[in-house]
N, C-alpha and C. Protein backbone atom coordinates (compact mmCIF):
# COMPACT_ATOMS: atom_id res chain seq x y z
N UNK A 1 -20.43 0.07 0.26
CA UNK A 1 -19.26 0.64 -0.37
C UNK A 1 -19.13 2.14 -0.04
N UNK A 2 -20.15 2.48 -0.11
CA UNK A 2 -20.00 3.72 0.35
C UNK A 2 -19.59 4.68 1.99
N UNK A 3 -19.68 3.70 2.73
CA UNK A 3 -19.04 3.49 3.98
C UNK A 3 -17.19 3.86 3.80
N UNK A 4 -17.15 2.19 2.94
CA UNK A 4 -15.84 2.19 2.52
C UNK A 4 -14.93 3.45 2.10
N UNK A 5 -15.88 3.80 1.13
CA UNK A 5 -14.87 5.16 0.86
C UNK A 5 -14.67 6.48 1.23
N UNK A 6 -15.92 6.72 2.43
CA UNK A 6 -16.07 7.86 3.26
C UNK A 6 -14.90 7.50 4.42
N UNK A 7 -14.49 6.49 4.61
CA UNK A 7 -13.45 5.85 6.11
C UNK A 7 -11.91 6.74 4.65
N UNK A 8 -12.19 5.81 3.61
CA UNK A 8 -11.29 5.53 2.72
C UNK A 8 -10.45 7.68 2.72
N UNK A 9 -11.70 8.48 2.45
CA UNK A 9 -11.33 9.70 2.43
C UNK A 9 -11.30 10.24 3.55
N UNK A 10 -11.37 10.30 4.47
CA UNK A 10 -11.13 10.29 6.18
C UNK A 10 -9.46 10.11 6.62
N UNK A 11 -9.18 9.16 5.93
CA UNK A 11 -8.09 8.97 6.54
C UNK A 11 -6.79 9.56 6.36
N UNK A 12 -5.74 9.39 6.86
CA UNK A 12 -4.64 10.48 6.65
C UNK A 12 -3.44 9.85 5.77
N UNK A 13 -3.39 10.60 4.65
CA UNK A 13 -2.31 9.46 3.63
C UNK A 13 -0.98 10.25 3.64
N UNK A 14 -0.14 9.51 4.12
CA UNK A 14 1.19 9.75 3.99
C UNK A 14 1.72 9.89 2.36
N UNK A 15 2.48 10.93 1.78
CA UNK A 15 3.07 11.11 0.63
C UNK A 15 3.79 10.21 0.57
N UNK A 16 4.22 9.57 1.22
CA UNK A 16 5.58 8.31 0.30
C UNK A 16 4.86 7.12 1.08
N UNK A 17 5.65 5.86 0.52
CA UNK A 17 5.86 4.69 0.79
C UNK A 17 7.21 3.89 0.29
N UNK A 18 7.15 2.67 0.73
CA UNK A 18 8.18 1.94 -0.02
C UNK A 18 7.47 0.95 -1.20
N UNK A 19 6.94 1.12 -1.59
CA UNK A 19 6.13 0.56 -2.51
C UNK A 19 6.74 0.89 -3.75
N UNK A 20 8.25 0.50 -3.90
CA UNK A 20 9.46 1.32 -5.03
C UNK A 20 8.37 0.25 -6.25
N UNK A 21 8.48 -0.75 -6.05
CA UNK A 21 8.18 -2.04 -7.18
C UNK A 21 6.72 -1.64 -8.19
N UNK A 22 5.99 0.07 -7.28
CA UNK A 22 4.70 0.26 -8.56
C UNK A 22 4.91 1.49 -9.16
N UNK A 23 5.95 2.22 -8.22
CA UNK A 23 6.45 3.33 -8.80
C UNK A 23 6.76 3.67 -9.87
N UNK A 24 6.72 4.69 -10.79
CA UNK A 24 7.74 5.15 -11.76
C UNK A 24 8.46 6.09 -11.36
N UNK A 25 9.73 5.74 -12.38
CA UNK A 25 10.94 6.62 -11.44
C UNK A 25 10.76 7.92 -11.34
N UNK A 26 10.40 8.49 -11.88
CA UNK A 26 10.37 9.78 -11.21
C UNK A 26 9.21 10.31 -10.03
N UNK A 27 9.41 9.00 -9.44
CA UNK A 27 8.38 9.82 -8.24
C UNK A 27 9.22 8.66 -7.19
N UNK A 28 10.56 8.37 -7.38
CA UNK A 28 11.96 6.90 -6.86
C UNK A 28 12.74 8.15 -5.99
N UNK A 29 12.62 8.43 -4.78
CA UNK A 29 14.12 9.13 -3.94
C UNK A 29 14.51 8.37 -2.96
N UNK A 30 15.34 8.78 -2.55
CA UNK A 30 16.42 7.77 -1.46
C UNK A 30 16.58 8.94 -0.19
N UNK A 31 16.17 8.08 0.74
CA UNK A 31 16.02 8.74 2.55
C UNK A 31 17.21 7.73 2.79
N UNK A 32 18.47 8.09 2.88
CA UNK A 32 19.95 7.54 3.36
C UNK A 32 20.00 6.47 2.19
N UNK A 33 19.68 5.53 2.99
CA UNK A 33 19.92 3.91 1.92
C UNK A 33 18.32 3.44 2.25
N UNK A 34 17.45 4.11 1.98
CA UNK A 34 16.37 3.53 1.61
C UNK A 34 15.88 4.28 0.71
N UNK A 35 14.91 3.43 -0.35
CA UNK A 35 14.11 3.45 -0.99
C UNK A 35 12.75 3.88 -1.08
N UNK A 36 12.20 5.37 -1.08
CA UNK A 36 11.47 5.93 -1.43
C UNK A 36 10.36 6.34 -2.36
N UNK A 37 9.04 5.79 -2.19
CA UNK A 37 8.27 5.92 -3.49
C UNK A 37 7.29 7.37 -3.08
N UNK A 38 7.35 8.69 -3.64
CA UNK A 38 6.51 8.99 -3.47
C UNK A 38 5.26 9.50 -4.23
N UNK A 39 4.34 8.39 -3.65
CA UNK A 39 3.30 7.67 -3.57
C UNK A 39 2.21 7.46 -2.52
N UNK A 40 1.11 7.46 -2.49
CA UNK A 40 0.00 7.62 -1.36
C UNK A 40 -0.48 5.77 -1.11
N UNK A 41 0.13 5.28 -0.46
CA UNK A 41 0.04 3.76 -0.59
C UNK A 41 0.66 3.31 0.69
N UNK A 42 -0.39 2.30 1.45
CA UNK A 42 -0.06 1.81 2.85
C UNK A 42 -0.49 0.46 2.93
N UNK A 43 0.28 -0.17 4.26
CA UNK A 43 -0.48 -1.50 4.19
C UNK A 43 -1.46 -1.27 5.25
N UNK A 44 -2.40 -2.14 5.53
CA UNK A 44 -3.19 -1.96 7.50
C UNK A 44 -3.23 -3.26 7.13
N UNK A 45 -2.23 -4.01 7.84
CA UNK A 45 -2.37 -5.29 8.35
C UNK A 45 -2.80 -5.52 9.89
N UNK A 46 -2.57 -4.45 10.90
CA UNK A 46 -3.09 -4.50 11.80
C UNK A 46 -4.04 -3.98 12.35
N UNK A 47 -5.18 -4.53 13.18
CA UNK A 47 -6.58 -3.75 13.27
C UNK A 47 -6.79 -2.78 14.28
N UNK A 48 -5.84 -2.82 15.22
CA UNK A 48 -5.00 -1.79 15.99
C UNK A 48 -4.88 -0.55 15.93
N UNK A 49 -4.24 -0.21 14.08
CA UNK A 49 -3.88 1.11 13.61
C UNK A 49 -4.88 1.73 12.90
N UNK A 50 -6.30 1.16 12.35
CA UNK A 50 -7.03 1.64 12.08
C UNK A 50 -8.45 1.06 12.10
N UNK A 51 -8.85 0.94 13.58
CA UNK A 51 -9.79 -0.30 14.00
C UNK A 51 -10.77 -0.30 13.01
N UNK A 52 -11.64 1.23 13.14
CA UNK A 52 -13.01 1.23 11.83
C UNK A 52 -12.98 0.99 10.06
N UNK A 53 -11.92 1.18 9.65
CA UNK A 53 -11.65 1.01 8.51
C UNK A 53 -11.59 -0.25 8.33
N UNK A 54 -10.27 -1.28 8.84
CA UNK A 54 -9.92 -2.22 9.18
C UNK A 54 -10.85 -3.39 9.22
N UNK A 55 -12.24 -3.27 10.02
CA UNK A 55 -13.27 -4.01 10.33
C UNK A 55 -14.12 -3.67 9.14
N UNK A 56 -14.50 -2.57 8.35
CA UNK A 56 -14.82 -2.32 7.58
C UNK A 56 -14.62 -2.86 6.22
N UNK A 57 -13.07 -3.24 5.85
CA UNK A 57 -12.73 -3.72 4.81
C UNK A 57 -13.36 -5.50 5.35
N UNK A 58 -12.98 -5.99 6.17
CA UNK A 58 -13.17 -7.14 6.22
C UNK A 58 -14.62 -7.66 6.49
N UNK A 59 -15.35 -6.83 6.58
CA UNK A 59 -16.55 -7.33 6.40
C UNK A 59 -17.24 -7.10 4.92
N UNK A 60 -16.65 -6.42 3.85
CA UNK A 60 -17.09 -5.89 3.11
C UNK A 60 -15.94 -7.49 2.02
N UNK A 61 -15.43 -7.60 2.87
CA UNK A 61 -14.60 -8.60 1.72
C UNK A 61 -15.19 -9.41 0.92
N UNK A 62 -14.57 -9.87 -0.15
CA UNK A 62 -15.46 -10.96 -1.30
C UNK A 62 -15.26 -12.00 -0.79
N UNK A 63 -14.39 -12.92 -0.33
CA UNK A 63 -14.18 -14.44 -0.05
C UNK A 63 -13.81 -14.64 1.21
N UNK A 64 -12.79 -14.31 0.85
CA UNK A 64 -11.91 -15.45 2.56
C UNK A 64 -11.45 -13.87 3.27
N UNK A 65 -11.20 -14.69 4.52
CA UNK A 65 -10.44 -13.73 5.71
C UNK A 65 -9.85 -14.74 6.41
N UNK A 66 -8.17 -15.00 7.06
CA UNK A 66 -7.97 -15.37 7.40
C UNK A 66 -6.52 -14.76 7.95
N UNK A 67 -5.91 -14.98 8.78
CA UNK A 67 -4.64 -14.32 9.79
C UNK A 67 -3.98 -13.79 8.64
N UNK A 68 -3.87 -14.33 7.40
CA UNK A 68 -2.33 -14.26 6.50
C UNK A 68 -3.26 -13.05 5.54
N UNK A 69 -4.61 -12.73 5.71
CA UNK A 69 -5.00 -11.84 4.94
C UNK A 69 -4.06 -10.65 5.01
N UNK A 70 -3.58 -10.11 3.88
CA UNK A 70 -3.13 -8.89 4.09
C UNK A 70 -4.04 -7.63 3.35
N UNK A 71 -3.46 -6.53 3.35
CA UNK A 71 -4.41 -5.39 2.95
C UNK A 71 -3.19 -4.06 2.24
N UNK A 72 -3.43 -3.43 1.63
CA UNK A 72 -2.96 -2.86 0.47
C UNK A 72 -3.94 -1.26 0.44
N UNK A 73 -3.61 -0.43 0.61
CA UNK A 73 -4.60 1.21 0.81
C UNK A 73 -3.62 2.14 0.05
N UNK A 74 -4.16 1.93 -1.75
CA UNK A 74 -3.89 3.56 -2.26
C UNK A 74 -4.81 4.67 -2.57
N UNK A 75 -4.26 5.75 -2.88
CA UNK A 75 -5.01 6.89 -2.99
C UNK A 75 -4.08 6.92 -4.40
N UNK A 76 -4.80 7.67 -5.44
CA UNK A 76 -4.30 8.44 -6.67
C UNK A 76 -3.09 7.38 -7.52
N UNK A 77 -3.04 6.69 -7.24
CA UNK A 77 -2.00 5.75 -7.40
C UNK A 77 -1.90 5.08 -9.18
N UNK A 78 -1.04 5.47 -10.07
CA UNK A 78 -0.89 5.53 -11.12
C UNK A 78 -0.27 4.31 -11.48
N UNK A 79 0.25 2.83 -11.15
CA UNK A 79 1.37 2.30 -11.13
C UNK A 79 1.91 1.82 -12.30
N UNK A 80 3.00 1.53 -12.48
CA UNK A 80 4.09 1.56 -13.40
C UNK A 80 3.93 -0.87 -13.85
N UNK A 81 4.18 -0.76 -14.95
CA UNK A 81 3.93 -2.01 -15.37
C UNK A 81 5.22 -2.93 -13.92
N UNK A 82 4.21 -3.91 -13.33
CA UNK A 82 5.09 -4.87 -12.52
C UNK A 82 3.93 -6.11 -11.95
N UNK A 83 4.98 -7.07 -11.36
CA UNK A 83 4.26 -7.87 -10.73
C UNK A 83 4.31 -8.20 -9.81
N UNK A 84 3.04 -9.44 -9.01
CA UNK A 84 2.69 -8.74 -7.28
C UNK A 84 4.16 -9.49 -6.68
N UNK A 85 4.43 -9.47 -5.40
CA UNK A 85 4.89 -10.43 -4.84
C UNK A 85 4.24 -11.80 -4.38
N UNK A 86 3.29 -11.52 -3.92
CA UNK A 86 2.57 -12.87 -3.56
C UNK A 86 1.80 -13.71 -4.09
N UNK A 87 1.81 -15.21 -4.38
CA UNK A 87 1.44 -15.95 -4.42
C UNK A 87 0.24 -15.87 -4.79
N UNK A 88 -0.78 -16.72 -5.56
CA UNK A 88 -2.30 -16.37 -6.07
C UNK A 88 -2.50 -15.46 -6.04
N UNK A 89 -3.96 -15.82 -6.61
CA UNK A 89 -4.75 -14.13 -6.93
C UNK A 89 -5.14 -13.31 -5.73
N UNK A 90 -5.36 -12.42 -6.25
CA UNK A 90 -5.94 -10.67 -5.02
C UNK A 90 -7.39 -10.56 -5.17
N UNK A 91 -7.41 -9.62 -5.03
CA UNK A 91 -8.86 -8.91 -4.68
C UNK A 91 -8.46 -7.21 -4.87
N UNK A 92 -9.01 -6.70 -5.91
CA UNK A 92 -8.99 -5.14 -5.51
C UNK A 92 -10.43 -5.00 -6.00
N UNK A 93 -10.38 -3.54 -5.30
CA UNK A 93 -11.66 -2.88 -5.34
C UNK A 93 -11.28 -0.98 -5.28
N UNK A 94 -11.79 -0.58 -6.26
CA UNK A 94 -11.74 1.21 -6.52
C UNK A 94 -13.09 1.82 -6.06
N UNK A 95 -13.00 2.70 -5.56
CA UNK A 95 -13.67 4.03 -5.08
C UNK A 95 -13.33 5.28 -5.39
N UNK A 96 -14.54 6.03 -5.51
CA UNK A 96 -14.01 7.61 -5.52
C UNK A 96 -14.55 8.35 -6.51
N UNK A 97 -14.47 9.31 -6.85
CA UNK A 97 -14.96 10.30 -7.95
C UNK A 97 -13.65 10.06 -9.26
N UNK A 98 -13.51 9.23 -9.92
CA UNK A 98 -12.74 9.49 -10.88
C UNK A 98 -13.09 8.78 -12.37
N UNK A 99 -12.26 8.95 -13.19
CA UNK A 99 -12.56 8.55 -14.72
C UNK A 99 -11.28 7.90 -14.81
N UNK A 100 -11.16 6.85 -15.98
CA UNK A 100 -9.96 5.96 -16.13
C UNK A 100 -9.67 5.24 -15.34
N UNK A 101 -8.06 5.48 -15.46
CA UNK A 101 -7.50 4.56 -14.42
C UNK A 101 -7.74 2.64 -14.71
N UNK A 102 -7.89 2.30 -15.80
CA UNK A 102 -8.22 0.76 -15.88
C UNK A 102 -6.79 0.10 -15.37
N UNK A 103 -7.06 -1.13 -14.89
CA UNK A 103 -5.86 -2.16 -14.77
C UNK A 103 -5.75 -2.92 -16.04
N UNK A 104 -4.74 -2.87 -16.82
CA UNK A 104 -4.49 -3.18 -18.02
C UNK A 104 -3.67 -4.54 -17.35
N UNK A 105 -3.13 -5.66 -18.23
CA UNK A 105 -2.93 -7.06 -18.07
C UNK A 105 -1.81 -7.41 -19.22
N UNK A 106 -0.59 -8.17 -19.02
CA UNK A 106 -0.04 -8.51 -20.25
C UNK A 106 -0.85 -9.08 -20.79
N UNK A 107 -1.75 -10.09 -20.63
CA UNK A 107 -2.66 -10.81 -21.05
C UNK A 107 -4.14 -10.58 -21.66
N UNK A 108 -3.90 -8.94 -22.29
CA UNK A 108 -4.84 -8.47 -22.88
C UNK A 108 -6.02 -8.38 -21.77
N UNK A 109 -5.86 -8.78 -20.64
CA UNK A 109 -7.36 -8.41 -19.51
C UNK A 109 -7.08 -6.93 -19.00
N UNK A 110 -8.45 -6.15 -19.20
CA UNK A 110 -8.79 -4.75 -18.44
C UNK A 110 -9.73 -4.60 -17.54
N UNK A 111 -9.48 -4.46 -16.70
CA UNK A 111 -9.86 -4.29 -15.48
C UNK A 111 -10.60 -2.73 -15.28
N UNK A 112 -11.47 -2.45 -15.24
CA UNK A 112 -11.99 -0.79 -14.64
C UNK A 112 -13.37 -0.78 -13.50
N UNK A 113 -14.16 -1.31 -13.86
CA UNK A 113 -15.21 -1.06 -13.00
C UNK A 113 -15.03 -0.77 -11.35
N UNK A 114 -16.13 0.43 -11.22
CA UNK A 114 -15.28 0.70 -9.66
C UNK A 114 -16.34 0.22 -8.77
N UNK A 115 -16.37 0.43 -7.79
CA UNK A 115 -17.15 -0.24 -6.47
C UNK A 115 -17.71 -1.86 -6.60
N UNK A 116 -17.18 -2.27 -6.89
CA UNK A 116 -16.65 -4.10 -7.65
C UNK A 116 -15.38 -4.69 -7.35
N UNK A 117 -15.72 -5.81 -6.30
CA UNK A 117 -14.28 -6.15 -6.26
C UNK A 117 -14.00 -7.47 -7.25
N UNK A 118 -12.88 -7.00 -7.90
CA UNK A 118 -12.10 -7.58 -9.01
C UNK A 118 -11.26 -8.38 -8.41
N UNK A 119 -10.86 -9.93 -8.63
CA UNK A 119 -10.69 -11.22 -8.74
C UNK A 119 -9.47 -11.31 -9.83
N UNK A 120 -7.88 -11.03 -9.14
CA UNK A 120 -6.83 -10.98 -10.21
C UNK A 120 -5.82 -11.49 -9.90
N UNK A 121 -5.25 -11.93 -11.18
CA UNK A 121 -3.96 -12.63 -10.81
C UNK A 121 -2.51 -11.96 -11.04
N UNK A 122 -1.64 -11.09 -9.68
CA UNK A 122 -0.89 -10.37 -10.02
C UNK A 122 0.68 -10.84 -10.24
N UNK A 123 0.74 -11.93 -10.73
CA UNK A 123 1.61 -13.04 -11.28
C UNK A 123 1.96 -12.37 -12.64
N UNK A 124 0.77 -12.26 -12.93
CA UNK A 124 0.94 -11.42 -14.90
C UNK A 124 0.98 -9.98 -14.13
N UNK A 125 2.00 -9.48 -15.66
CA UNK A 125 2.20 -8.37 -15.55
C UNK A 125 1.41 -7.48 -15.55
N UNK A 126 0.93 -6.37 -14.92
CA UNK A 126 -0.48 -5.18 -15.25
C UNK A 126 0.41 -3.97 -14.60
N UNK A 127 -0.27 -2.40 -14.91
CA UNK A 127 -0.22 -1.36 -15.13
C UNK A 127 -1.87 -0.51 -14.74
N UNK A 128 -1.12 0.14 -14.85
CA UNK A 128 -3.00 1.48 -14.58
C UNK A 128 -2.82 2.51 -15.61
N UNK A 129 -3.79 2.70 -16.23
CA UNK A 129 -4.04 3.65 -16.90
C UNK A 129 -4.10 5.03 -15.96
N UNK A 130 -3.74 6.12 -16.59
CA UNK A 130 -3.50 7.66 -15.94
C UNK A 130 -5.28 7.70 -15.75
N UNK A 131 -6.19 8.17 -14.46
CA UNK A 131 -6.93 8.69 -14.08
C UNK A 131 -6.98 10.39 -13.80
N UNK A 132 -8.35 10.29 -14.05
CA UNK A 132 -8.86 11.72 -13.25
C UNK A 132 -9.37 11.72 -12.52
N UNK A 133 -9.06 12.59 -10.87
CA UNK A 133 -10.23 12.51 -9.90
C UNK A 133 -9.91 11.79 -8.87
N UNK A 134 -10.21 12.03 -7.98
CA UNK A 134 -9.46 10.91 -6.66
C UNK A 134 -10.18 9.71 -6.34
N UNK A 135 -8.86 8.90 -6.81
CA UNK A 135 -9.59 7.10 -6.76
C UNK A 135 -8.09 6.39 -5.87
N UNK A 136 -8.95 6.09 -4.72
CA UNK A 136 -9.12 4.71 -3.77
C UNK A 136 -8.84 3.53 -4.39
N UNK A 137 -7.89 2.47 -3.57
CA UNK A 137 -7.73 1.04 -4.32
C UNK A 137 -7.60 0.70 -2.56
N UNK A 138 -8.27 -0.46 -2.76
CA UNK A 138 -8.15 -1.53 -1.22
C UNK A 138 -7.69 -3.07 -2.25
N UNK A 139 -7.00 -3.33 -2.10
CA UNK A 139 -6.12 -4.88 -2.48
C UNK A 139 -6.34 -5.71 -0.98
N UNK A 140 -6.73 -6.64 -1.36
CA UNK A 140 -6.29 -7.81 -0.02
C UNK A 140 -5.54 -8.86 -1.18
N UNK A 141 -4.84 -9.17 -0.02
CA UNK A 141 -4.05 -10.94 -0.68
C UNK A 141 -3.03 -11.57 0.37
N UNK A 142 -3.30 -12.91 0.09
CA UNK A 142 -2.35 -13.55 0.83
C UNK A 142 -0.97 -13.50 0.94
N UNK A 143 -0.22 -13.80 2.53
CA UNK A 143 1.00 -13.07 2.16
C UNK A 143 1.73 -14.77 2.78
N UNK A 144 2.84 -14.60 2.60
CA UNK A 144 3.70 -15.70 3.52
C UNK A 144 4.17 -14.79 5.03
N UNK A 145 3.61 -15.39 6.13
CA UNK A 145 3.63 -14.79 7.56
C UNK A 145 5.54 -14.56 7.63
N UNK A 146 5.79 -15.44 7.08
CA UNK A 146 7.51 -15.49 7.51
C UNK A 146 8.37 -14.46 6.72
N UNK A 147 7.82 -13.76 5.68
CA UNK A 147 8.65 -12.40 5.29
C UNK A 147 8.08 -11.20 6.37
N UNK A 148 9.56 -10.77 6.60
CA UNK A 148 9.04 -9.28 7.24
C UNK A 148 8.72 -8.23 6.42
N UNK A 149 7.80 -7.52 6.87
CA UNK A 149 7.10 -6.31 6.42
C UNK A 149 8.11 -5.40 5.90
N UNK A 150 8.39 -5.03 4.55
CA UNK A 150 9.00 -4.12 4.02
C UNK A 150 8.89 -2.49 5.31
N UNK A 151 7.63 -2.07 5.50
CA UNK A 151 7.60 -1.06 6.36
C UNK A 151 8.23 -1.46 7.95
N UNK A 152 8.06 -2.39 8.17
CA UNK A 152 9.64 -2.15 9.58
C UNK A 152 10.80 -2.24 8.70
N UNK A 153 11.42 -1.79 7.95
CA UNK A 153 12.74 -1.95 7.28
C UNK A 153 12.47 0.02 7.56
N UNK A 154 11.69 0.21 7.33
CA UNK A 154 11.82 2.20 7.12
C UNK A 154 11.66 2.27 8.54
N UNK A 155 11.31 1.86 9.55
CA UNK A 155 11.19 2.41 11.02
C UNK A 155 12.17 2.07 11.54
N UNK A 156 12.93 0.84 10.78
CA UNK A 156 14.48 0.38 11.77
C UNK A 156 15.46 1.33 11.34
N UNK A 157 15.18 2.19 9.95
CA UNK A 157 16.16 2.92 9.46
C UNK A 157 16.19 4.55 10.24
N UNK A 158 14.65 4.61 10.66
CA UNK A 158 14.50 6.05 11.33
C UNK A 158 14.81 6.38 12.90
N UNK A 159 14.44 4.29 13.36
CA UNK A 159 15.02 4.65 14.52
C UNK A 159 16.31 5.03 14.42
N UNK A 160 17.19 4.46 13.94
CA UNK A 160 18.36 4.65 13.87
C UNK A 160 19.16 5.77 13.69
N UNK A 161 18.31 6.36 12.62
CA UNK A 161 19.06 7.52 12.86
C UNK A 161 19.22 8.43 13.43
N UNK A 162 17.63 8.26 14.03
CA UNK A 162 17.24 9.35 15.50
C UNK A 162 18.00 8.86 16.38
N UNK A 163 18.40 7.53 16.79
CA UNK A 163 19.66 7.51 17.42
C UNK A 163 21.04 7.94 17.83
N UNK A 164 21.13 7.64 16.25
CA UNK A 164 22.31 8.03 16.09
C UNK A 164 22.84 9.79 16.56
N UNK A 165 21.62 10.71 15.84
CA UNK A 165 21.48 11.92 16.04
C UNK A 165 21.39 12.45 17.58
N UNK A 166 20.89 11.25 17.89
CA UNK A 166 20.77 11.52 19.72
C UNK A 166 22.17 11.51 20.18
N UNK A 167 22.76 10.45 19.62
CA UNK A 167 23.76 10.15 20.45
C UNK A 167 25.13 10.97 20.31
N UNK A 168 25.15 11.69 19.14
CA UNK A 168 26.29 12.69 18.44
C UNK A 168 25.83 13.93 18.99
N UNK A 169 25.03 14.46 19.74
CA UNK A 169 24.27 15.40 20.66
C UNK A 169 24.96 15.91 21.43
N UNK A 170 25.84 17.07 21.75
CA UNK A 170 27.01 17.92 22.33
C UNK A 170 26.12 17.29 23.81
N UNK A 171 26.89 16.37 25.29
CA UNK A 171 26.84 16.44 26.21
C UNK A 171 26.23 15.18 25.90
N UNK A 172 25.71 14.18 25.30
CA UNK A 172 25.26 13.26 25.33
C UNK A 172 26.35 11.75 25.53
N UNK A 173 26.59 11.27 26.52
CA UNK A 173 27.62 10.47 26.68
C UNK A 173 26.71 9.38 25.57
N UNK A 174 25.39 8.28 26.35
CA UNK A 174 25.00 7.24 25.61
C UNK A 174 23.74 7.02 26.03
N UNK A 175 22.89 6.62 24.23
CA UNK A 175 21.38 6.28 25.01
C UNK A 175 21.08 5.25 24.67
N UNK A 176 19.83 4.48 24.64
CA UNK A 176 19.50 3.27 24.22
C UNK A 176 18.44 3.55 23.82
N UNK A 177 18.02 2.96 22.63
CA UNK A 177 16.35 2.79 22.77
C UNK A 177 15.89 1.62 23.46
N UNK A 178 15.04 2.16 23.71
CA UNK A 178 13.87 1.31 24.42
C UNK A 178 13.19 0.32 23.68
């Protein structure tokens, strides 16, 4: 575990996501017509974008690994009462120097222990208690292969507009992306 969370603090966390559904609103802005959480929260579904980490989580996993595994990477992450999208239970696991922060449950289950991966069903409603201290969450869970990735919805919106911006460009007749 401790591997885990030295990769885990290593790595470079983007301030937003689209991860609107753990947000509370006041951390909700809008980039054109998208939906903005900012929030320190990513997926690495591919082993590509972060080979050592990546191999890291999956060997460190509790049960299964399989193509439809997906993966879930917050930092500081406070979230707001909701429930998962997918299908059966998850897997999370916390790291880091912090206090609090429990996963509370409509169902009266609390969740806290850290470097333990926790066995949950995000069907029921849960929440996080406010922490101190910087704490790490790695989630795996199964996804359905046939929804597209919320995050190409924000890269089709940026190509675009860098497009667009290209193309309204004093002397620019027409470009294409590639």
């Amino acid at each position: 575990m401790e591997r885990l969370e030295e990769l885990m603090a290593k790595r470079k966390w983007r301030a937003h996501s689209l991860r609107t559904n753990v947000a509370h609103d006041s951390l909700i802005e809008y980039q054109g017509k998208v939906k903005i959480a900012k929030v320190c929260s990513a997926s690495l579904n591919q082993r590509d974008k972060e080979p050592v980490l990546y191999d890291a989580i999956k060997e460190a996993a509790p049960e299964w690994w399989e193509g439809e595994t997906r993966i879930i990477l917050n930092k500081d992450l406070t979230c707001k009462r909701h429930k998962d999208g997918n299908e059966g239970h998850s897997w999370i696991l916390w790291l880091g120097d912090f206090t609090g922060g429990a996963l509370i449950f409509d169902d009266g289950r609390k969740v806290e222990e850290k470097n333990v991966w926790h066995k949950i069903h995000g069907q029921v409603h849960h929440w996080n208690e406010p922490h101190e201290g910087t704490k790490y969450a790695i989630v795996l869970y199964r996804s359905d292969k046939t929804k597209r990735p919320k995050t190409n919805y924000l890269q089709d919106a940026r190509r675009k507009k860098l497009l667009e911006k290209r193309n309204s460009a004093p002397g620019v007749v027409e470009q294409r992306a590639v």
